[in-house]
Protein backbone atom coordinates (compact mmCIF):
# COMPACT_ATOMS: atom_id res chain seq x y z
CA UNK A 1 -10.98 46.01 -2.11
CA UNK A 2 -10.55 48.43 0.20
CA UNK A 3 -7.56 48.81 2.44
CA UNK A 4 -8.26 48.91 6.29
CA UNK A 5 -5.73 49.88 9.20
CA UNK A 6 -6.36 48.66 12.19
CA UNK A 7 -5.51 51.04 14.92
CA UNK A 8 -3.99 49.75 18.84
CA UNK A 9 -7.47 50.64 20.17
CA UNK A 10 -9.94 49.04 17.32
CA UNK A 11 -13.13 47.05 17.74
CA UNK A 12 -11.47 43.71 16.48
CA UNK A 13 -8.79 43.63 19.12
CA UNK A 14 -5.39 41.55 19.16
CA UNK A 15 -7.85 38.31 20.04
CA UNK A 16 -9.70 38.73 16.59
CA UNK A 17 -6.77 39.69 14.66
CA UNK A 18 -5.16 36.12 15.79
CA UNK A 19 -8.64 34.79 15.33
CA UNK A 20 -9.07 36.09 11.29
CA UNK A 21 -4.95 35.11 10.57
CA UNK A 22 -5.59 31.47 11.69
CA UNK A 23 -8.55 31.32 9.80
CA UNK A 24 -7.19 32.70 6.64
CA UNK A 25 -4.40 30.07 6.81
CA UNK A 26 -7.34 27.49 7.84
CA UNK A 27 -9.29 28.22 4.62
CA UNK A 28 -6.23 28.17 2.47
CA UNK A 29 -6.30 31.54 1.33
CA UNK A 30 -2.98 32.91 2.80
CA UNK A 31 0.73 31.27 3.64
CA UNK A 32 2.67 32.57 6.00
CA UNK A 33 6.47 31.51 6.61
CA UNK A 34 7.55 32.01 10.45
CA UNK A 35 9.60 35.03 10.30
CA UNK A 36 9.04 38.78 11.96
CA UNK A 37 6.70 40.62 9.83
CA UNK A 38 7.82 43.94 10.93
CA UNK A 39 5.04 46.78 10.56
CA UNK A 40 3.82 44.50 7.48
CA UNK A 41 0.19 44.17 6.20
CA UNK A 42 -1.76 40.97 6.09
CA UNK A 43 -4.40 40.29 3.23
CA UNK A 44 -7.35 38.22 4.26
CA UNK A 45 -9.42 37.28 1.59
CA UNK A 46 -13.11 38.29 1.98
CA UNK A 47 -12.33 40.41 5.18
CA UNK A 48 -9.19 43.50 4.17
CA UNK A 49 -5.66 44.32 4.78
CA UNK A 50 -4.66 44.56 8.14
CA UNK A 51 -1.07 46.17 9.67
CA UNK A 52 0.82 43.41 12.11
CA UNK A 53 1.69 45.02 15.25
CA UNK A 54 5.97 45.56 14.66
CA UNK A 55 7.50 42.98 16.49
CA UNK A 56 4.76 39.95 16.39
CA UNK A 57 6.05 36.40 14.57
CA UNK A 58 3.01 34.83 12.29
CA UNK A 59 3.73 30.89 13.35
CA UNK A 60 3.95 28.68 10.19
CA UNK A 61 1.21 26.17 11.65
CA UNK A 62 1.83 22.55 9.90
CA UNK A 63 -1.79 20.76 9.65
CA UNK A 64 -5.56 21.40 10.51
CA UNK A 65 -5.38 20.15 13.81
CA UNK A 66 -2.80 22.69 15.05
CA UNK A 67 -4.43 25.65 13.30
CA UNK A 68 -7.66 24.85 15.39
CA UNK A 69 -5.87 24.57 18.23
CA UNK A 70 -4.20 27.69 18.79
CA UNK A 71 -7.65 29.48 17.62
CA UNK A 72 -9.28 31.97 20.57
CA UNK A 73 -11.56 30.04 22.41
CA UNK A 74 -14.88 30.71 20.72
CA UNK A 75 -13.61 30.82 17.26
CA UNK A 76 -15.77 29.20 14.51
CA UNK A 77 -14.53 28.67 10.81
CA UNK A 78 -16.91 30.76 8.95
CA UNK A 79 -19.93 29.02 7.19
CA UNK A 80 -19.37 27.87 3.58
CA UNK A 81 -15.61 27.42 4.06
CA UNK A 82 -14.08 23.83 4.21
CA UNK A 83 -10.70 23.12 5.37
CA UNK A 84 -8.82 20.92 3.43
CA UNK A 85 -7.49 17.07 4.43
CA UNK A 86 -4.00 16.96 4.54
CA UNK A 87 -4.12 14.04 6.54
CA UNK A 88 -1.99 10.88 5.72
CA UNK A 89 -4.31 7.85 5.13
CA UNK A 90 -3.18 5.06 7.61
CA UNK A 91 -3.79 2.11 5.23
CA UNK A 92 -0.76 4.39 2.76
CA UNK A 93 1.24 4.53 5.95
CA UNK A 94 1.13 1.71 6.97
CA UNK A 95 2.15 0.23 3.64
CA UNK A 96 5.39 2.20 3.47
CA UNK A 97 6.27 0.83 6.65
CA UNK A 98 5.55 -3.10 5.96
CA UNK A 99 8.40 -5.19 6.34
CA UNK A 100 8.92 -7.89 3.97
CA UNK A 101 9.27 -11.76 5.01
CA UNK A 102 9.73 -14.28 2.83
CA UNK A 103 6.56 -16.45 4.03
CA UNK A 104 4.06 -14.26 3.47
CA UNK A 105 1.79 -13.90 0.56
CA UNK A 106 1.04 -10.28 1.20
CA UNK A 107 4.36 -8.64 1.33
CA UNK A 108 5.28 -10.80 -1.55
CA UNK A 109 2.45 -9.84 -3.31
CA UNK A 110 4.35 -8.10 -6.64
CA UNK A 111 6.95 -11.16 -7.09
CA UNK A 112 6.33 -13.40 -9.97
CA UNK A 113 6.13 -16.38 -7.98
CA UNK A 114 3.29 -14.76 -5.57
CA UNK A 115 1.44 -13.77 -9.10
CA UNK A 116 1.70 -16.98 -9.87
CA UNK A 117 0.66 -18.38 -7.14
CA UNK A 118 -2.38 -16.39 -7.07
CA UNK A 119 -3.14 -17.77 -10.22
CA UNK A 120 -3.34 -21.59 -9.26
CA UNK A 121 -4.97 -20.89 -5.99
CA UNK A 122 -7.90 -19.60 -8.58
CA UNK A 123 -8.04 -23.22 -9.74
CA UNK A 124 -8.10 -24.91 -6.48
CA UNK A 125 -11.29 -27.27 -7.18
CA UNK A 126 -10.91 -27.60 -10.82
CA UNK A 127 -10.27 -31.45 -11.87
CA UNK A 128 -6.83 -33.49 -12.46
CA UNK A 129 -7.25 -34.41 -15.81
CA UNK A 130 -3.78 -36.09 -17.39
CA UNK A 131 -1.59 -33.84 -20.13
CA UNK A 132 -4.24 -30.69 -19.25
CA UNK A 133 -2.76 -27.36 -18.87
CA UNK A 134 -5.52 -25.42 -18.48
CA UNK A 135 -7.50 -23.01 -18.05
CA UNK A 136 -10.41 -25.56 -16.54
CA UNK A 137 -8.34 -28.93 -15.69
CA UNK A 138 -4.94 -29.62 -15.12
CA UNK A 139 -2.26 -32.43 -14.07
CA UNK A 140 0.59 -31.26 -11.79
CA UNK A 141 3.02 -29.53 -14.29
CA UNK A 142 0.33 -28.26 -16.35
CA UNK A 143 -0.82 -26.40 -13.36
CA UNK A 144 2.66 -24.52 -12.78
CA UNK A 145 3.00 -23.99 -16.44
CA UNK A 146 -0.79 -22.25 -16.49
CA UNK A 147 -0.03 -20.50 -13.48
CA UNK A 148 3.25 -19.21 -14.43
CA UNK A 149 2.53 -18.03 -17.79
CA UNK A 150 -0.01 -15.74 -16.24
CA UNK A 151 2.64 -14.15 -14.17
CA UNK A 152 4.02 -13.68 -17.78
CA UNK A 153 6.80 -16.48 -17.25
CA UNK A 154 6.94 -19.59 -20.16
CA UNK A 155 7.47 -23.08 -18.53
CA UNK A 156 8.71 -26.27 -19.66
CA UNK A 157 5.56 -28.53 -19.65
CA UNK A 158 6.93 -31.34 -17.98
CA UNK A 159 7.39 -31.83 -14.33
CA UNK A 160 10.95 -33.36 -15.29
CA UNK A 161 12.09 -29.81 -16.86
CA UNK A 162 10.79 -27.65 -14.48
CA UNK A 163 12.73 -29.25 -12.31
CA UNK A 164 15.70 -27.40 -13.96
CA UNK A 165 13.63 -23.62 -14.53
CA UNK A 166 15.07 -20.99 -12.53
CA UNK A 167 17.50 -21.56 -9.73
CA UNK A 168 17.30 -23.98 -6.59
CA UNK A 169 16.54 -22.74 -3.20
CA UNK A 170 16.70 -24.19 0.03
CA UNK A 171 13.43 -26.35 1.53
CA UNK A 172 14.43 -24.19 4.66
CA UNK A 173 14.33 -20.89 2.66
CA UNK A 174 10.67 -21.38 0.61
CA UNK A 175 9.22 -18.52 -0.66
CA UNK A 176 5.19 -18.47 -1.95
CA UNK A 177 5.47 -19.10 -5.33
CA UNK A 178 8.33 -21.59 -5.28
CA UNK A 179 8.11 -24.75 -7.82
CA UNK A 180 8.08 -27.68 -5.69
CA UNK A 181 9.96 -31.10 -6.76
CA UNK A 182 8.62 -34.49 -5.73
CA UNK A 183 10.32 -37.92 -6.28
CA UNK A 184 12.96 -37.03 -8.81
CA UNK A 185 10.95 -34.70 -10.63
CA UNK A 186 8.16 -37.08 -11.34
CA UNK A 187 5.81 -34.13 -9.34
CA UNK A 188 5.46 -30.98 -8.75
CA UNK A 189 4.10 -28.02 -6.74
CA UNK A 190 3.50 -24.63 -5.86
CA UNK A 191 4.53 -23.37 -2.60
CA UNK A 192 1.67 -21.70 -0.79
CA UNK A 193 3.52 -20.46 2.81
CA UNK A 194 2.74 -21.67 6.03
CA UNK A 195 4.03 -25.25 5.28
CA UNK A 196 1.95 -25.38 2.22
CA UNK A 197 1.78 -26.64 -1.26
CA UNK A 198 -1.26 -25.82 -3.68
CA UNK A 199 -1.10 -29.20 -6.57
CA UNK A 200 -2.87 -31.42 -9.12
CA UNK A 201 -2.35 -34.58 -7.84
CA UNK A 202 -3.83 -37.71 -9.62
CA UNK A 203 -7.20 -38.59 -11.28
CA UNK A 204 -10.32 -38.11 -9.57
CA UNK A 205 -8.91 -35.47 -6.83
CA UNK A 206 -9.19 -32.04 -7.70
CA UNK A 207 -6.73 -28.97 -7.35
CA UNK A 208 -6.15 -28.40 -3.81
CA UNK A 209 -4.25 -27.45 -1.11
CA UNK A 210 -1.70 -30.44 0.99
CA UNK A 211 1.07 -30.11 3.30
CA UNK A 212 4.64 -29.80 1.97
CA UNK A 213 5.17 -33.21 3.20
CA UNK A 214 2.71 -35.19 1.93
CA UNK A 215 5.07 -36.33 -0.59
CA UNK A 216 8.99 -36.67 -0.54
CA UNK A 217 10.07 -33.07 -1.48
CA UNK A 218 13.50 -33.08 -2.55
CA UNK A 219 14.09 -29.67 -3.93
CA UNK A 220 12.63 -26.27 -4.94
CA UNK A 221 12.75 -23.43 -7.71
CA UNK A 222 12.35 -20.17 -7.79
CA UNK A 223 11.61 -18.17 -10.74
């Protein structure tokens, strides 16, 4: 390639110089750190080698936006050449700035109670059938036990035991995922969020979806 010098007086002018460095650094082909480039040369692919004036500081310009910016007015990036995204997509951002709370599904959504949880909520519909675990009917602990083990956690199978899985939490601290205990362990539940409880409750009524209340909850567990 040959090597061109352009002179103080020169067709392109300071304004096109400007206007061929920001688009070389547009179209990726040059990086320039923001120091003095004393009498130095600048490559531009496709174009020459061009001297920088002594004395001028090549800005080290951060995205695309600020690159088009500070073009000359006029400027156009040359046809066939696509600037890259460097952009941050929100839905990322926005993730690594979530908060966590303990009553929500989503930002609990990699704990082995939510998995769980997930996992029964599936089922809501599917009939109460007594001493069924699963997958396609269920009484109450067979429900937690399904649910559980697909959140690669092993159960007791009785209400009664799972009363004693895990550690116990507070009915004011609930978390979704949280086993449940009803009437001195004779029931049990998942805890949903919001209040509620996802169970198998008794023949003839399906999986589904009650408030915490609707029985006398006298302790949870959390896995």
């Amino acid at each position: 390639m040959a090597k061109h010098r352009l002179k103080k007086q020169s067709a392109l002018g300071t304004t096109a110089r400007s206007a061929l460095a920001i688009g070389a650094v547009s179209a990726g082909t040059i990086g320039l750190a923001a120091a003095p480039a004393a009498a130095d040369t600048v490559t531009v692919q496709g174009v020459g080698t061009f001297d920088v004036p002594e004395g001028v500081t090549l800005p080290e310009i951060p995205t695309t936006d600020a690159m088009l910016s500070q073009a000359p007015a006029g400027f156009a990036i040359p046809a066939g050449i696509d600037l890259p995204d460097i952009s941050i997509d929100r839905g990322v951002s926005d993730s690594l700035g979530a908060s966590s709370t303990g009553d929500s599904l989503g930002s609990t959504q990699d704990s082995t109670g939510a998995r769980a949880l997930a996992a029964a909520e599936s089922k809501v519909g599917s009939p109460y059938v007594w001493g069924a675990n699963g997958p396609n009917a269920f009484d109450c602990s067979g429900l937690i036990q399904w649910s559980y083990a697909q959140a690669g956690v092993q159960l007791p199978r009785t209400s009664y035991d799972q009363a004693a899985a895990g550690h116990a939490v507070s009915l004011n601290d609930l978390q979704p995922g949280d086993i449940v205990i009803y009437n001195g362990g004779s029931h049990a539940a998942l805890y949903v969020g919001d209040g509620q409880i996802v169970h198998a409750t008794t023949s003839g009524v399906p999986v589904k979806y009650a408030d915490l209340n609707v029985m006398n909850a006298e302790g949870a567990r959390r896995l």
